[in-house]
N, C-alpha and C. Protein backbone atom coordinates (compact mmCIF):
# COMPACT_ATOMS: atom_id res chain seq x y z
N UNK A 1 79.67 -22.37 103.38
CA UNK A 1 78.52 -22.64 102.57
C UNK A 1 77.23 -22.28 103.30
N UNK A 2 77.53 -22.72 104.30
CA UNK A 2 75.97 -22.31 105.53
C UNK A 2 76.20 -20.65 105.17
N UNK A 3 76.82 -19.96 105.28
CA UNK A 3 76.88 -17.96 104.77
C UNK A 3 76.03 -17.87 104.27
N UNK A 4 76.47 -18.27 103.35
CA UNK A 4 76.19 -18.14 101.60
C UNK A 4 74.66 -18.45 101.69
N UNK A 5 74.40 -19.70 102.47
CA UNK A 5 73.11 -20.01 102.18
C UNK A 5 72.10 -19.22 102.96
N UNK A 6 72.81 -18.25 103.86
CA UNK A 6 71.70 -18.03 104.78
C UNK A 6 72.02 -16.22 104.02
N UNK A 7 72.69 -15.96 103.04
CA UNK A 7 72.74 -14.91 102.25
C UNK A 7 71.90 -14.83 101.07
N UNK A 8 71.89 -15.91 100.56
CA UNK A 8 70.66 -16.29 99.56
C UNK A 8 69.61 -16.24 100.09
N UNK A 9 69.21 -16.96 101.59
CA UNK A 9 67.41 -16.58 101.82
C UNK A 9 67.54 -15.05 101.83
N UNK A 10 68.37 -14.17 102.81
CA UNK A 10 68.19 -13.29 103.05
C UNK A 10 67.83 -12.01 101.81
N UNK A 11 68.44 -12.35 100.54
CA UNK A 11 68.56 -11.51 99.61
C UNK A 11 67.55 -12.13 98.96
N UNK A 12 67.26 -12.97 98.24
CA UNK A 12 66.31 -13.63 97.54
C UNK A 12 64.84 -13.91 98.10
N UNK A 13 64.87 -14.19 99.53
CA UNK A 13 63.86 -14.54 100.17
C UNK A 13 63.23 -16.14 99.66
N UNK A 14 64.47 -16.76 99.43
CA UNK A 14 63.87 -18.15 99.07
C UNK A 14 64.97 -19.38 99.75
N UNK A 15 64.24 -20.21 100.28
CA UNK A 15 64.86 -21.71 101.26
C UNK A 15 64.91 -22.54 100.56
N UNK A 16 64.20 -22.66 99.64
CA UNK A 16 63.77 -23.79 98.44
C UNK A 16 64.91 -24.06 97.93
N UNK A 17 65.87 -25.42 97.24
CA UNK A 17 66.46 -25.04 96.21
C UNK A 17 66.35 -25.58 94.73
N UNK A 18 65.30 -25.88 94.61
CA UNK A 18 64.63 -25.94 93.20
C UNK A 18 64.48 -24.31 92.51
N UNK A 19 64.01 -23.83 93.07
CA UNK A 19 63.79 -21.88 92.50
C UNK A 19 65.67 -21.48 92.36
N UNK A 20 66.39 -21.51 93.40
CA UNK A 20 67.42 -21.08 93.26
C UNK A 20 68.24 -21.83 91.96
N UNK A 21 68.11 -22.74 91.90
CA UNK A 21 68.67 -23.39 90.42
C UNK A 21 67.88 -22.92 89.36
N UNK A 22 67.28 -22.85 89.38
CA UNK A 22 66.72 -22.05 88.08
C UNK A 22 66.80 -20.91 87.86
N UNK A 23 66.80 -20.01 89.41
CA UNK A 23 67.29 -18.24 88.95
C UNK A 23 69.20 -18.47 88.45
N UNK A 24 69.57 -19.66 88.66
CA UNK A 24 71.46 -19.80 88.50
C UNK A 24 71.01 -19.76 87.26
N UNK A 25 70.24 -21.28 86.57
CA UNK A 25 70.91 -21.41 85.16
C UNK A 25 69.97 -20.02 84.11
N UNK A 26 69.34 -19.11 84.84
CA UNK A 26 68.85 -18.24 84.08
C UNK A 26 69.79 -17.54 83.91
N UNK A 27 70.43 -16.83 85.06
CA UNK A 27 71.69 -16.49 85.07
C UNK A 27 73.10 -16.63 84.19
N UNK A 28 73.37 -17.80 84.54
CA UNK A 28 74.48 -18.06 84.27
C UNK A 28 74.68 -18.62 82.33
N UNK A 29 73.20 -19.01 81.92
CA UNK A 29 73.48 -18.61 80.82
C UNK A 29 72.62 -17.42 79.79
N UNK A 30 72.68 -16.33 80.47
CA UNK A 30 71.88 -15.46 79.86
C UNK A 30 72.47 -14.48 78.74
N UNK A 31 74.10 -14.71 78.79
CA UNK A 31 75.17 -14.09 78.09
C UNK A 31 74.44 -15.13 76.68
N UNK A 32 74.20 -16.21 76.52
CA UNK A 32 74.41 -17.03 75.16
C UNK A 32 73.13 -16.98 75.40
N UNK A 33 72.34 -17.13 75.73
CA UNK A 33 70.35 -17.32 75.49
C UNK A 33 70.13 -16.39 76.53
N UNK A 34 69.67 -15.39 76.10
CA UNK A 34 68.70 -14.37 77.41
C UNK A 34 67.52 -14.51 77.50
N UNK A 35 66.78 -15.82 76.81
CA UNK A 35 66.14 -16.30 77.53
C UNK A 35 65.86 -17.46 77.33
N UNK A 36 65.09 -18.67 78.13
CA UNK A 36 64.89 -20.48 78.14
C UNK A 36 63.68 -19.89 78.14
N UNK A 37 63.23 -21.40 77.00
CA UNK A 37 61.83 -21.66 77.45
C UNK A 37 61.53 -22.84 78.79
N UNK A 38 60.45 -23.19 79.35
CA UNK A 38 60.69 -23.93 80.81
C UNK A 38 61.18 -25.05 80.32
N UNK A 39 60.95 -25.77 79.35
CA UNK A 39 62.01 -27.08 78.97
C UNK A 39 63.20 -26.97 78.96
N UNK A 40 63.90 -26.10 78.53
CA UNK A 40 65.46 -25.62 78.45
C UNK A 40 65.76 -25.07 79.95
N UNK A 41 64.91 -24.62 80.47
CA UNK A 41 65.39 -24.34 81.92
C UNK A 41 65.51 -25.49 82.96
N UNK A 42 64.27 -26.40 82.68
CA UNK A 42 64.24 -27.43 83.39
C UNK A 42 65.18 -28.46 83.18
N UNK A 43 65.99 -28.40 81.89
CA UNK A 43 66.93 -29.51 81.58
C UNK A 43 68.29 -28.78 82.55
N UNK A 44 68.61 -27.68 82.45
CA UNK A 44 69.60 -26.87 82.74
C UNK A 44 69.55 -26.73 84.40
N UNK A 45 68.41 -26.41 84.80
CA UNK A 45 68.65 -26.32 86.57
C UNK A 45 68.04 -27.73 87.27
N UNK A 46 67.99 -28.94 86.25
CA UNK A 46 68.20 -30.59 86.85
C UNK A 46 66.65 -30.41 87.56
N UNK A 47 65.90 -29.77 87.82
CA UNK A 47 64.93 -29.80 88.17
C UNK A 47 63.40 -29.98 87.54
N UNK A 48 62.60 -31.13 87.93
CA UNK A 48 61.40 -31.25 87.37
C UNK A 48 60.30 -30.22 86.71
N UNK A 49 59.92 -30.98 85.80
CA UNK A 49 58.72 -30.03 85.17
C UNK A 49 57.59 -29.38 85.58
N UNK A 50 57.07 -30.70 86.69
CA UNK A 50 56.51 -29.58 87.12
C UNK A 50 56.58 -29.04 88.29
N UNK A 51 57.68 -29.25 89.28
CA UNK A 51 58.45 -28.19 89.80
C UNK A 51 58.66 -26.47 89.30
N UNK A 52 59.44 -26.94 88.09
CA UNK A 52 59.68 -25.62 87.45
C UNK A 52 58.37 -24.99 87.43
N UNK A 53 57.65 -25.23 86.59
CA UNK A 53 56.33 -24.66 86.58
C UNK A 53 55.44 -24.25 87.65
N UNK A 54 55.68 -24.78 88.41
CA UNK A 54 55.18 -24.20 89.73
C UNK A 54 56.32 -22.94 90.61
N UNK A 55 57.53 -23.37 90.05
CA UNK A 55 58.66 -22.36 90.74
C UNK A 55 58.38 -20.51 89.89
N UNK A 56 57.99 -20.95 88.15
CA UNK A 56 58.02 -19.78 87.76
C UNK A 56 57.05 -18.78 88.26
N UNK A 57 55.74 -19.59 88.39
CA UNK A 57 54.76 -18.96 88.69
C UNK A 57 55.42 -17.58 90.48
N UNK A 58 55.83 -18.77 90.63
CA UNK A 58 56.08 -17.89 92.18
C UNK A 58 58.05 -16.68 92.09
N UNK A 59 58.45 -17.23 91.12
CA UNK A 59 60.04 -16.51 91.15
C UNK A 59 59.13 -14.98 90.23
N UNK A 60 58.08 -15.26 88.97
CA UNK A 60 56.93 -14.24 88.42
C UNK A 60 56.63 -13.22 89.49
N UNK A 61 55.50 -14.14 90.50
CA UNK A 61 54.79 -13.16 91.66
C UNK A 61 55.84 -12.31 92.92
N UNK A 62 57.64 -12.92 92.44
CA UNK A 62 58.23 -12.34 93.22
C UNK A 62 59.01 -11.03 92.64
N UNK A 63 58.78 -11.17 91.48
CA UNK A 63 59.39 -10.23 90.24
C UNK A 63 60.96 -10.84 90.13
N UNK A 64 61.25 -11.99 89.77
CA UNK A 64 62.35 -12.16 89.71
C UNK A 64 62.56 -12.40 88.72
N UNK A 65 61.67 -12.89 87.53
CA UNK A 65 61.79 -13.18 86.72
C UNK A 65 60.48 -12.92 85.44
N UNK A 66 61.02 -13.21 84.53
CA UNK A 66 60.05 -12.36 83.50
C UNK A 66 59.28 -13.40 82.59
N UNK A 67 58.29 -13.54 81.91
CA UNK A 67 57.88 -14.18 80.96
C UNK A 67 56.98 -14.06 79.81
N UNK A 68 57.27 -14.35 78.94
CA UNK A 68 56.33 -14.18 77.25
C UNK A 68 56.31 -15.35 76.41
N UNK A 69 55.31 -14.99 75.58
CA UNK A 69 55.09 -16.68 74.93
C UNK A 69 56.08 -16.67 73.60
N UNK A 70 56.45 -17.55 73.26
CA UNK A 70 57.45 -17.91 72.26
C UNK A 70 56.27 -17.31 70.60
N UNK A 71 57.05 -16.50 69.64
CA UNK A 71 55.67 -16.26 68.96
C UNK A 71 55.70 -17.51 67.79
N UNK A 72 56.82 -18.21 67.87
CA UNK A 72 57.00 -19.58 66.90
C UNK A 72 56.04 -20.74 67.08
N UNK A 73 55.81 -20.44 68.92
CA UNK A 73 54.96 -21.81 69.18
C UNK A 73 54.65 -21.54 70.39
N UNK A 74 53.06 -21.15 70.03
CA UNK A 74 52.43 -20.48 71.37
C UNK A 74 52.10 -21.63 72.77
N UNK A 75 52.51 -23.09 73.03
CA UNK A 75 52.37 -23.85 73.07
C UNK A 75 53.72 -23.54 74.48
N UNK A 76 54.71 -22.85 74.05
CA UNK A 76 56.04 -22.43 75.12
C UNK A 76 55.95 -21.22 75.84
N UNK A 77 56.90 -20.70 76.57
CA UNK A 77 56.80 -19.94 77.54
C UNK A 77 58.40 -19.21 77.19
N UNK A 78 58.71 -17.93 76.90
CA UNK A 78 60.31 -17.66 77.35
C UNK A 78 60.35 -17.13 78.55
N UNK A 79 61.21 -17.37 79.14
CA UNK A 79 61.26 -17.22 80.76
C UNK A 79 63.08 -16.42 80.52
N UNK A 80 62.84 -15.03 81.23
CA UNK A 80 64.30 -14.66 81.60
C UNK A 80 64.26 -13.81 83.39
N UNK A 81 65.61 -13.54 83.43
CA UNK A 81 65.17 -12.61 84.94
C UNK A 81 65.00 -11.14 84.40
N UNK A 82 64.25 -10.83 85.74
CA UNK A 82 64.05 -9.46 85.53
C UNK A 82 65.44 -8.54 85.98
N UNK A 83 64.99 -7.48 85.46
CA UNK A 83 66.21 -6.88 86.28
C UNK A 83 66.64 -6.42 88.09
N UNK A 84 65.41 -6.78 88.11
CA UNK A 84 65.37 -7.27 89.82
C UNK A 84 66.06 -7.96 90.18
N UNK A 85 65.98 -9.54 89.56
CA UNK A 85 66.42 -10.92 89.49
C UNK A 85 67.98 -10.95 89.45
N UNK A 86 68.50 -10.14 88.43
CA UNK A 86 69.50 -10.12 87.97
C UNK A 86 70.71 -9.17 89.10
N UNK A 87 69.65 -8.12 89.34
CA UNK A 87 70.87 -7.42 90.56
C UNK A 87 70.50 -8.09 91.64
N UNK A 88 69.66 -8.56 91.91
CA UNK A 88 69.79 -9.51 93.29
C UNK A 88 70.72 -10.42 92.92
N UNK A 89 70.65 -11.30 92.08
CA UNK A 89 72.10 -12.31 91.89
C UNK A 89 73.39 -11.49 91.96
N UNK A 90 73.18 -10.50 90.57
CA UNK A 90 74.68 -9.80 91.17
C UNK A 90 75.00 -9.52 92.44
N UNK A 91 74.55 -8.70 93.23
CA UNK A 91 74.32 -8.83 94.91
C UNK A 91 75.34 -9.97 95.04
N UNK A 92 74.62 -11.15 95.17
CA UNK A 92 74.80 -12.41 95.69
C UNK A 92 76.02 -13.00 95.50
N UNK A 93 76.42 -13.05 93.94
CA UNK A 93 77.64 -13.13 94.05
C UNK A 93 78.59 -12.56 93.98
N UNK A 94 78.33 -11.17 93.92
CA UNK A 94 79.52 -9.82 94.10
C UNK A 94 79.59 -10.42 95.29
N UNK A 95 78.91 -10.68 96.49
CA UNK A 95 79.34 -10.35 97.83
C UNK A 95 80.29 -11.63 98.09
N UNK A 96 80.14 -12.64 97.34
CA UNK A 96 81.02 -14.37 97.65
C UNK A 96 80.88 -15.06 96.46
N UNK A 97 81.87 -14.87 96.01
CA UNK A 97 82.41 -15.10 94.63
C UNK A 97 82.45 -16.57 94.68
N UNK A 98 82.32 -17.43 93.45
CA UNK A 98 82.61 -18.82 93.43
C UNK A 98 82.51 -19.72 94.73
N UNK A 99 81.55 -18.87 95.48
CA UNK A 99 80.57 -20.13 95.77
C UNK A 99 81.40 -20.42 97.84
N UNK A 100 82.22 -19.39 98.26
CA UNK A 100 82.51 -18.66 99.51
C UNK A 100 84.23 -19.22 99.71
N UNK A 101 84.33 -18.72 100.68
CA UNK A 101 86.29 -18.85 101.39
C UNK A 101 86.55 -20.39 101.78
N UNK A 102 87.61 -20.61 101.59
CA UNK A 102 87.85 -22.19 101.92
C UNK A 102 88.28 -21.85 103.51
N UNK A 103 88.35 -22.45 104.22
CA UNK A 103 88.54 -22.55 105.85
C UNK A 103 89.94 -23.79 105.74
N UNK A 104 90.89 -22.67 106.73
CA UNK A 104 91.86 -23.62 106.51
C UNK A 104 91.95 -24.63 107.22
């Protein structure tokens, strides 16, 4: 797990793990919603509101992720990854699948 984690700063460039849960559940459900607004993200990566909101701003200025206003209710935010975002995760877990090797 220490790998893995020191494969994530290295590829991502992030220690935090409030940002990294939120680039997962962008991820991981982008097949059924390709994109959350920050309430749906924030329920999904267990992390505070305004955490999140402070995480997008900076996962934004890192290009990891993308954002536009909802045109139903200008009041929201849709938040998805970029395609930056997205091959850096692939990266990440092409290289250690489900999360690394068990040690016998």
């Amino acid at each position: 797990m220490l790998a893995f984690r020191q494969r994530r700063i290295e590829q991502l460039g992030l220690q935090a793990e409030p940002p990294f849960a939120l680039l997962v559940a962008l991820y991981v459900n982008e097949h059924w919603e390709p994109y959350l607004t920050s309430t749906r993200l924030t329920q999904l990566a267990w992390v505070g509101m305004s955490s999140t909101l402070r995480w997008i701003d900076k996962l934004l200025a890192e290009g990891l992720i993308e954002h536009s206003d909802d045109p139903e209710d200008l009041r929201k935010i849709k938040v998805s990854l970029s395609a930056l975002g997205r091959a850096k995760l692939d990266a990440l877990f092409q290289d250690h699948p489900e999360g690394g090797e068990s040690e016998p």
